[in-house]
C-alpha atoms as a PDB file:
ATOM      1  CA  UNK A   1     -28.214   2.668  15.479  1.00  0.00           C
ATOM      2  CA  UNK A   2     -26.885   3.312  11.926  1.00  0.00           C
ATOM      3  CA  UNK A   3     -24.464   6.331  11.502  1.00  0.00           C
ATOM      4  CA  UNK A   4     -26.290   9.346   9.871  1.00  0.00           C
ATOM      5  CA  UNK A   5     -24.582  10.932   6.479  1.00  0.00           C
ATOM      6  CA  UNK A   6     -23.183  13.646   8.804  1.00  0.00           C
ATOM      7  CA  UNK A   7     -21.630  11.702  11.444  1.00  0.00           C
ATOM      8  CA  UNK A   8     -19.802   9.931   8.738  1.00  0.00           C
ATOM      9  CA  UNK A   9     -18.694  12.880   7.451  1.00  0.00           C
ATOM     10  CA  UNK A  10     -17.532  14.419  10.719  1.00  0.00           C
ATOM     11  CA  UNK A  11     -15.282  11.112  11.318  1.00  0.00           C
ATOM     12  CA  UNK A  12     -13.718  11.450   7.677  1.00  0.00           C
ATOM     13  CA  UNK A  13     -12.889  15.411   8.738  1.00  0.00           C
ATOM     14  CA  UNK A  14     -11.481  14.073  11.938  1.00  0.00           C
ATOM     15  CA  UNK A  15      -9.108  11.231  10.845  1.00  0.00           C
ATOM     16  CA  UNK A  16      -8.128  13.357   7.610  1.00  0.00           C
ATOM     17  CA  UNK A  17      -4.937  14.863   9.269  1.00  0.00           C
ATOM     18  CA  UNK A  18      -4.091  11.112  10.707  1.00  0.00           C
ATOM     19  CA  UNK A  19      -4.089  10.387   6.898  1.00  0.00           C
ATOM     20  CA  UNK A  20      -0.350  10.042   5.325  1.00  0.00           C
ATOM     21  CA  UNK A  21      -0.093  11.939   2.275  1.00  0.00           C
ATOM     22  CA  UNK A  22       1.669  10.890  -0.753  1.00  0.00           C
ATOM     23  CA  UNK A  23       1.421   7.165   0.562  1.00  0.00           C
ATOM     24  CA  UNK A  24       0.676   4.486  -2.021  1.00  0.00           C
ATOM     25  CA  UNK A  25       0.516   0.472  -1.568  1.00  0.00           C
ATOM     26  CA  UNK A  26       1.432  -1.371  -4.920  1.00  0.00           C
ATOM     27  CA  UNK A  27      -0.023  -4.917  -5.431  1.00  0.00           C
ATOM     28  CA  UNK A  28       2.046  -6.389  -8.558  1.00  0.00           C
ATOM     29  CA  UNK A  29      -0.757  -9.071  -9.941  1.00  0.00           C
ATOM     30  CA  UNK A  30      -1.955 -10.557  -6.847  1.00  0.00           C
ATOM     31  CA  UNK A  31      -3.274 -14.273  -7.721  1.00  0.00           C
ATOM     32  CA  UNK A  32      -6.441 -14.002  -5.164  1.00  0.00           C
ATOM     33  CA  UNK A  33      -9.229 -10.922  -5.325  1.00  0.00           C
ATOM     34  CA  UNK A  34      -9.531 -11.897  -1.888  1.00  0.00           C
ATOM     35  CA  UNK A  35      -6.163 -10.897  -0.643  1.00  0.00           C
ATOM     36  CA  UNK A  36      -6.788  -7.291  -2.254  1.00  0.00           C
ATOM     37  CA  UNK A  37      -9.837  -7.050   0.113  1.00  0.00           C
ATOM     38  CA  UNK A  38      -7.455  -7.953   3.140  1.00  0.00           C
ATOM     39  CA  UNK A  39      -5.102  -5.379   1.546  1.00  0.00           C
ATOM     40  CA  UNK A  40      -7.553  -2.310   1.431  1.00  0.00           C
ATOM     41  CA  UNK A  41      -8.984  -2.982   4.590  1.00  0.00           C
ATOM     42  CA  UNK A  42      -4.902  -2.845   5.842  1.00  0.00           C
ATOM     43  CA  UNK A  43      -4.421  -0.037   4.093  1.00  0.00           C
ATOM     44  CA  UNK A  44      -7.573   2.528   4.865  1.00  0.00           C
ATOM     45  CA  UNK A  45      -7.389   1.437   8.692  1.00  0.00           C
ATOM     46  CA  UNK A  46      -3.227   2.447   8.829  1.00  0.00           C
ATOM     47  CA  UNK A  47      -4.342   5.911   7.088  1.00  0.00           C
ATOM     48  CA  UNK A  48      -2.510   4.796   3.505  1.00  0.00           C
ATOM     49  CA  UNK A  49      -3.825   7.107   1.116  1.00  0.00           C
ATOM     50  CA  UNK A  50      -4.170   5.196  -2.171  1.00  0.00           C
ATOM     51  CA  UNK A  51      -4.062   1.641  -3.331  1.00  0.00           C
ATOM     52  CA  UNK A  52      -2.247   0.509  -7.247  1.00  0.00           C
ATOM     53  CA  UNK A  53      -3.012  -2.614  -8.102  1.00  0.00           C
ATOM     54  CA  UNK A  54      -1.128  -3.840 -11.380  1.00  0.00           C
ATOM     55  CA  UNK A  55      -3.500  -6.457 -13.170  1.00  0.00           C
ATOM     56  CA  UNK A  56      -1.793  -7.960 -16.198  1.00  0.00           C
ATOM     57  CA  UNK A  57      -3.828 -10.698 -16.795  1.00  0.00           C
ATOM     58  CA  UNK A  58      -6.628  -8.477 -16.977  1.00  0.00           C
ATOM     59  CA  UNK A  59      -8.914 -10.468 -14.324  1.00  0.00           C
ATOM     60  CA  UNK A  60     -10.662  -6.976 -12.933  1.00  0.00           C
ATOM     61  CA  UNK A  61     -12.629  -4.741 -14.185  1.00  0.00           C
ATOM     62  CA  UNK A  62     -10.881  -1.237 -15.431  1.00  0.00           C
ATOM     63  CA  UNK A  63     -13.796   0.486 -13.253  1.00  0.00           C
ATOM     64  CA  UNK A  64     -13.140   0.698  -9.307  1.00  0.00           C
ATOM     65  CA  UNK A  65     -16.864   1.281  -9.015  1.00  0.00           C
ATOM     66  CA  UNK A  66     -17.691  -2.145 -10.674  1.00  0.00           C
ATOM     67  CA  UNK A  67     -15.156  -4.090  -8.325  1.00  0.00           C
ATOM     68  CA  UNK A  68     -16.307  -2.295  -5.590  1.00  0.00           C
ATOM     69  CA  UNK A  69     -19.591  -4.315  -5.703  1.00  0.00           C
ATOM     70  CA  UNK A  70     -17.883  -7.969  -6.331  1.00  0.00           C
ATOM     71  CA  UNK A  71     -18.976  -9.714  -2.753  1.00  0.00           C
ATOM     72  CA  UNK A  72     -15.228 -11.131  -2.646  1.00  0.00           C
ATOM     73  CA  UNK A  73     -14.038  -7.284  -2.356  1.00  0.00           C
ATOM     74  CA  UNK A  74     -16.319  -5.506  -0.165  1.00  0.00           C
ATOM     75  CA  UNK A  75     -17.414  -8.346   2.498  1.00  0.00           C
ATOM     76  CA  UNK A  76     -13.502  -8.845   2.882  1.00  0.00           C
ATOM     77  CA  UNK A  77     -12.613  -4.939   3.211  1.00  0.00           C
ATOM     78  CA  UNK A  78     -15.497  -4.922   5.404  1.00  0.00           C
ATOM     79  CA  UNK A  79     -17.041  -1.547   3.621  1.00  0.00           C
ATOM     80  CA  UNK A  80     -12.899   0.019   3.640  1.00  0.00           C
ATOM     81  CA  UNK A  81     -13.190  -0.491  -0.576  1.00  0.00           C
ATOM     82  CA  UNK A  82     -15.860   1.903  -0.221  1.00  0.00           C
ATOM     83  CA  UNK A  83     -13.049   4.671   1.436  1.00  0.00           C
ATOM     84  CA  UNK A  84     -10.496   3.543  -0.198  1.00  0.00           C
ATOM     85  CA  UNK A  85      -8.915   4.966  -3.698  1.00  0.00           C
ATOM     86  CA  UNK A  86      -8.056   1.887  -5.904  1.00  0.00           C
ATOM     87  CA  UNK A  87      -6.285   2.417  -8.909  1.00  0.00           C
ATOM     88  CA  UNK A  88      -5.983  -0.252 -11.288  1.00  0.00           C
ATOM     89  CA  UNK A  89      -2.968  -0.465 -14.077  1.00  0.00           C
ATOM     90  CA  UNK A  90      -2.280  -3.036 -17.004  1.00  0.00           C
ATOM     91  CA  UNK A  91       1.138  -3.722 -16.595  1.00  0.00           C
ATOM     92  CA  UNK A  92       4.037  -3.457 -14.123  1.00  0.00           C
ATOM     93  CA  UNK A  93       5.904  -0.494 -16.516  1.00  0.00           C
ATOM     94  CA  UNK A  94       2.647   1.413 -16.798  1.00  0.00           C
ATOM     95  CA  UNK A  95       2.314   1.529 -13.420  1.00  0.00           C
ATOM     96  CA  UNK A  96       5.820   2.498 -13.207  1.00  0.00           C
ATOM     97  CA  UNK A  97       5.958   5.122 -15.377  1.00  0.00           C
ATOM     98  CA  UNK A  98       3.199   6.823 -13.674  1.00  0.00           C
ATOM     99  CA  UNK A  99       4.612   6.404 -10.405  1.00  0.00           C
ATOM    100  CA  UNK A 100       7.913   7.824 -11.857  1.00  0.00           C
ATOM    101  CA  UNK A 101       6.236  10.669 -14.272  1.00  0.00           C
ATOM    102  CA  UNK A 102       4.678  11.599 -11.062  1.00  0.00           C
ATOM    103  CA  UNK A 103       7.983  12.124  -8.780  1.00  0.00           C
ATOM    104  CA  UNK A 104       7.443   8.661  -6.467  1.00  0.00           C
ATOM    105  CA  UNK A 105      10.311   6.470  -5.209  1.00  0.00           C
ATOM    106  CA  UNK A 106       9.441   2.981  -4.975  1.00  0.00           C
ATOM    107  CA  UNK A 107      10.426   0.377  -2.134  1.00  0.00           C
ATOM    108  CA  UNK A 108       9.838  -3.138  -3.043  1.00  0.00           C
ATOM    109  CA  UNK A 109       8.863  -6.161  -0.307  1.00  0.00           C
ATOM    110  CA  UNK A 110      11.482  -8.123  -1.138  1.00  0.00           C
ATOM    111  CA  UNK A 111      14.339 -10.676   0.599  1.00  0.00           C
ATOM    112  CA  UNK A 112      18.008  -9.267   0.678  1.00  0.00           C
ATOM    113  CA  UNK A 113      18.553  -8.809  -3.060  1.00  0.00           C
ATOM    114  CA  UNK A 114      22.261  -7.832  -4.158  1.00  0.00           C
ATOM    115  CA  UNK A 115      23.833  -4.917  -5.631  1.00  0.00           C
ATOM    116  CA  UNK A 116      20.442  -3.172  -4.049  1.00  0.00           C
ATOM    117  CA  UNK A 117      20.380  -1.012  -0.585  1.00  0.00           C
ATOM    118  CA  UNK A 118      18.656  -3.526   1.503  1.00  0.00           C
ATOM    119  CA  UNK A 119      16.917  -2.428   4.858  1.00  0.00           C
ATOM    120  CA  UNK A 120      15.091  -4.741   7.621  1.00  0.00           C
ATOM    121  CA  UNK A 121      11.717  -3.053   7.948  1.00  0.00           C
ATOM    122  CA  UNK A 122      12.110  -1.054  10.860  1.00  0.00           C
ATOM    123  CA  UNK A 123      15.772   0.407  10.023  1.00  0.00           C
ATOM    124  CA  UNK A 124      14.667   2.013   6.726  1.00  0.00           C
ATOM    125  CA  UNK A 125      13.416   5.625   6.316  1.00  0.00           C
ATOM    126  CA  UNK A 126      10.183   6.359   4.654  1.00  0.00           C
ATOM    127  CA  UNK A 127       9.430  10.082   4.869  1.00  0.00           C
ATOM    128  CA  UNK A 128      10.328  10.483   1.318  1.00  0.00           C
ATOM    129  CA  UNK A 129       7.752  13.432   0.128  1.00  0.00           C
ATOM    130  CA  UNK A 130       6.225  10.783  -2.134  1.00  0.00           C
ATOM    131  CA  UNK A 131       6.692   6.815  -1.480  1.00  0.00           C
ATOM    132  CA  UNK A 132       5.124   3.736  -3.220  1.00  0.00           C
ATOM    133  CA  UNK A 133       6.130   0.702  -1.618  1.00  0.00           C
ATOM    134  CA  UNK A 134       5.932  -2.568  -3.716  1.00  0.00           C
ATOM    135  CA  UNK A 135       4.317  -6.201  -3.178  1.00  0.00           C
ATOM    136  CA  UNK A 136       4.725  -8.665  -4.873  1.00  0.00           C
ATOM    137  CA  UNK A 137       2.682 -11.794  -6.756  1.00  0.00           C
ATOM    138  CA  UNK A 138       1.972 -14.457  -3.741  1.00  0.00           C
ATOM    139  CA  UNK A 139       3.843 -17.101  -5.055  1.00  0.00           C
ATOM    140  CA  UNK A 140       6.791 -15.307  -7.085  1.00  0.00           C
ATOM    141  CA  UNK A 141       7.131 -11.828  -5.185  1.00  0.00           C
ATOM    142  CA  UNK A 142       8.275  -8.557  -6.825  1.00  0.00           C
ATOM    143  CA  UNK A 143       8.901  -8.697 -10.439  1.00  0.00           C
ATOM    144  CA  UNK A 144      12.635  -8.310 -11.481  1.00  0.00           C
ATOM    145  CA  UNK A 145      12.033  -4.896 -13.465  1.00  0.00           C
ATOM    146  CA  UNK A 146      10.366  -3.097  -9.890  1.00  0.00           C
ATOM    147  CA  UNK A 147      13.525  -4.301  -8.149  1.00  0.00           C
ATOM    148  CA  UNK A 148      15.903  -2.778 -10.705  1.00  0.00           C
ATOM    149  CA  UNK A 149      13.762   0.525 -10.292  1.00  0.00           C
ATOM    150  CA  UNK A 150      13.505   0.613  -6.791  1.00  0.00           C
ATOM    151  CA  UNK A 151      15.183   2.609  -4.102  1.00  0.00           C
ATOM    152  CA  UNK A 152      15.732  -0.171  -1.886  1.00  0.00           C
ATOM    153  CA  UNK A 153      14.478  -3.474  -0.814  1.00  0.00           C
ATOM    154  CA  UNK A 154      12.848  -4.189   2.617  1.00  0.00           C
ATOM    155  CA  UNK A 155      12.042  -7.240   4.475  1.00  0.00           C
ATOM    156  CA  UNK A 156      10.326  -8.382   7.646  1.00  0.00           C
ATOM    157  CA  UNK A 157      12.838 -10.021  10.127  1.00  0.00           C
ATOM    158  CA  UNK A 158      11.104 -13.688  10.869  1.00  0.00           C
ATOM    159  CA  UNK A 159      12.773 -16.391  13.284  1.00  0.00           C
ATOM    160  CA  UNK A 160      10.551 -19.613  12.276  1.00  0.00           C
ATOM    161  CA  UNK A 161      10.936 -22.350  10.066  1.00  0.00           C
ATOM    162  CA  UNK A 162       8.444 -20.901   7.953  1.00  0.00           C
ATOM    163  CA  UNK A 163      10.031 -17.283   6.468  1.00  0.00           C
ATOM    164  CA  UNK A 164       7.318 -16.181   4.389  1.00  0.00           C
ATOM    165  CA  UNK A 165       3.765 -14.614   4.959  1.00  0.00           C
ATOM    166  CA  UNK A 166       0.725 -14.512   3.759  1.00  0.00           C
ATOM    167  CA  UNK A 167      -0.106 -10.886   1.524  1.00  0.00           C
ATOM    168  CA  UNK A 168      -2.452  -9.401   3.617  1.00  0.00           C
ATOM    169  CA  UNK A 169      -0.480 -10.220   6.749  1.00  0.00           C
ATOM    170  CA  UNK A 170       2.939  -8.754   5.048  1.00  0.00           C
ATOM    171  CA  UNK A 171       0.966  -5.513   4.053  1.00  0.00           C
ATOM    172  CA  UNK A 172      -0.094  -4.801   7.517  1.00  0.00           C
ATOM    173  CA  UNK A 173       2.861  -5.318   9.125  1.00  0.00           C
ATOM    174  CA  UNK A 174       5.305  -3.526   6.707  1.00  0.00           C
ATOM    175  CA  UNK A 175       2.086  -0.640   6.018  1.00  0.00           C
ATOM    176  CA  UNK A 176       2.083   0.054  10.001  1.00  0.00           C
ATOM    177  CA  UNK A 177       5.855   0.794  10.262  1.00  0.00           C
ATOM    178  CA  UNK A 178       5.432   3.328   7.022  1.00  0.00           C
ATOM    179  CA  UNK A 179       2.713   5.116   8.014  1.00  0.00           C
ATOM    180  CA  UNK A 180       3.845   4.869  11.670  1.00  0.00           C
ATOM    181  CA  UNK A 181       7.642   6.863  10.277  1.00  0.00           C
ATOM    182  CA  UNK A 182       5.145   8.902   8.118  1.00  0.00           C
ATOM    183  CA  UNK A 183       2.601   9.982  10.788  1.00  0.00           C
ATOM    184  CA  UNK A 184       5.541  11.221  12.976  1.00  0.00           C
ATOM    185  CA  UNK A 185       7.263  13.280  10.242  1.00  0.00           C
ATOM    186  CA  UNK A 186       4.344  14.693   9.614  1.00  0.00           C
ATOM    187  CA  UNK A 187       3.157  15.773  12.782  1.00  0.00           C
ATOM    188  CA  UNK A 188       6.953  17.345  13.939  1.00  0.00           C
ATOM    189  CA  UNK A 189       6.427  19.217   9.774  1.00  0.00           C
ATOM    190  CA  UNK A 190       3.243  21.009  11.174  1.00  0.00           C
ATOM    191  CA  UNK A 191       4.577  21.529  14.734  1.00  0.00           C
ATOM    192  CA  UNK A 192       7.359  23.779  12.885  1.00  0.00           C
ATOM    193  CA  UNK A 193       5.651  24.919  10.526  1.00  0.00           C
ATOM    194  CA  UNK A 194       3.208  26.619  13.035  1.00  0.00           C
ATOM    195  CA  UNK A 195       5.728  28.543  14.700  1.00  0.00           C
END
């Protein structure tokens, strides 16, 4: 039985306060649409409220509605690109400058980097009011210029021979610790603000 209009909407209502405010996921030119459809599908189903995707090489379309309806995008976010605010950006300092302009501190995806505060993903604290965290290209990671204008770097502790993951794999496990730390603060910030 298909879902009526309504009982869409009452879903949305109820998993709005689940939702983390002030949340956004940064992909820094990701080499493979497909990956982005892995990431929004991460990203709406962990409650992260919007998506940046820096395109330099100018390989999407400047209109979310447009990529919305590329096959590659919505069969992989399995209809999340549909619930999902995607904003797309020319360059990594555009982005950037928005982000800053607009009060966010950034956290890049990103090995131990020196001279930088460096946090394994589940000892770092992301209830900042406003947070962007940062991932990078597939094969070359974060760009040099987000690391220098980042709060910190973060990384996933791994124990195999291979130490790397896939993009869609390191956005849902470092996007489920955030909105995890985020969901909590949020919840004990309405608890006191009630009484």
């Amino acid at each position: 039985m298909e879902e009526t209009k309504s009982s869409i909407r009452q879903k949305a209502d109820e998993i709005k306060e689940y939702q983390c405010k002030n949340l956004i996921t940064v992909l820094e030119n990701p080499m493979d649409i497909k990956n982005i459809g892995s990431v929004i599908r991460n990203a709406n189903a962990l409650g992260v409220e919007k998506i940046y995707v820096v395109d330099s090489r100018k390989s999407l379309p400047d209109d979310w509605e447009e990529l919305r309806e590329r096959k590659s995008i919505s069969r992989i976010s399995v209809s999340a690109s549909k619930w999902t605010f995607v904003k797309r950006f020319n360059s990594t300092e555009e982005c950037l400058e928005h982000l800053e302009a607009n009060r966010f501190i950034s956290v890049v995806t990103s090995p131990h980097i020196k001279g930088k505060q460096n946090f394994i993903l589940h000892e770092a604290d992301y209830t900042q009011p406003k947070l962007a965290v940062w991932f990078g290209n597939e094969s070359r990671g974060v760009s040099d210029v987000v690391v220098q204008r980042s709060e910190s770097c973060i990384s996933i502790p791994m124990f195999g021979m291979i130490e790397s993951l896939n993009l869609a794999t390191t956005t849902g496990i470092v996007m489920y610790e955030v909105t995890k730390q985020r969901r909590e603060y949020q919840s004990k910030y309405k608890r006191a603000n009630r009484k």
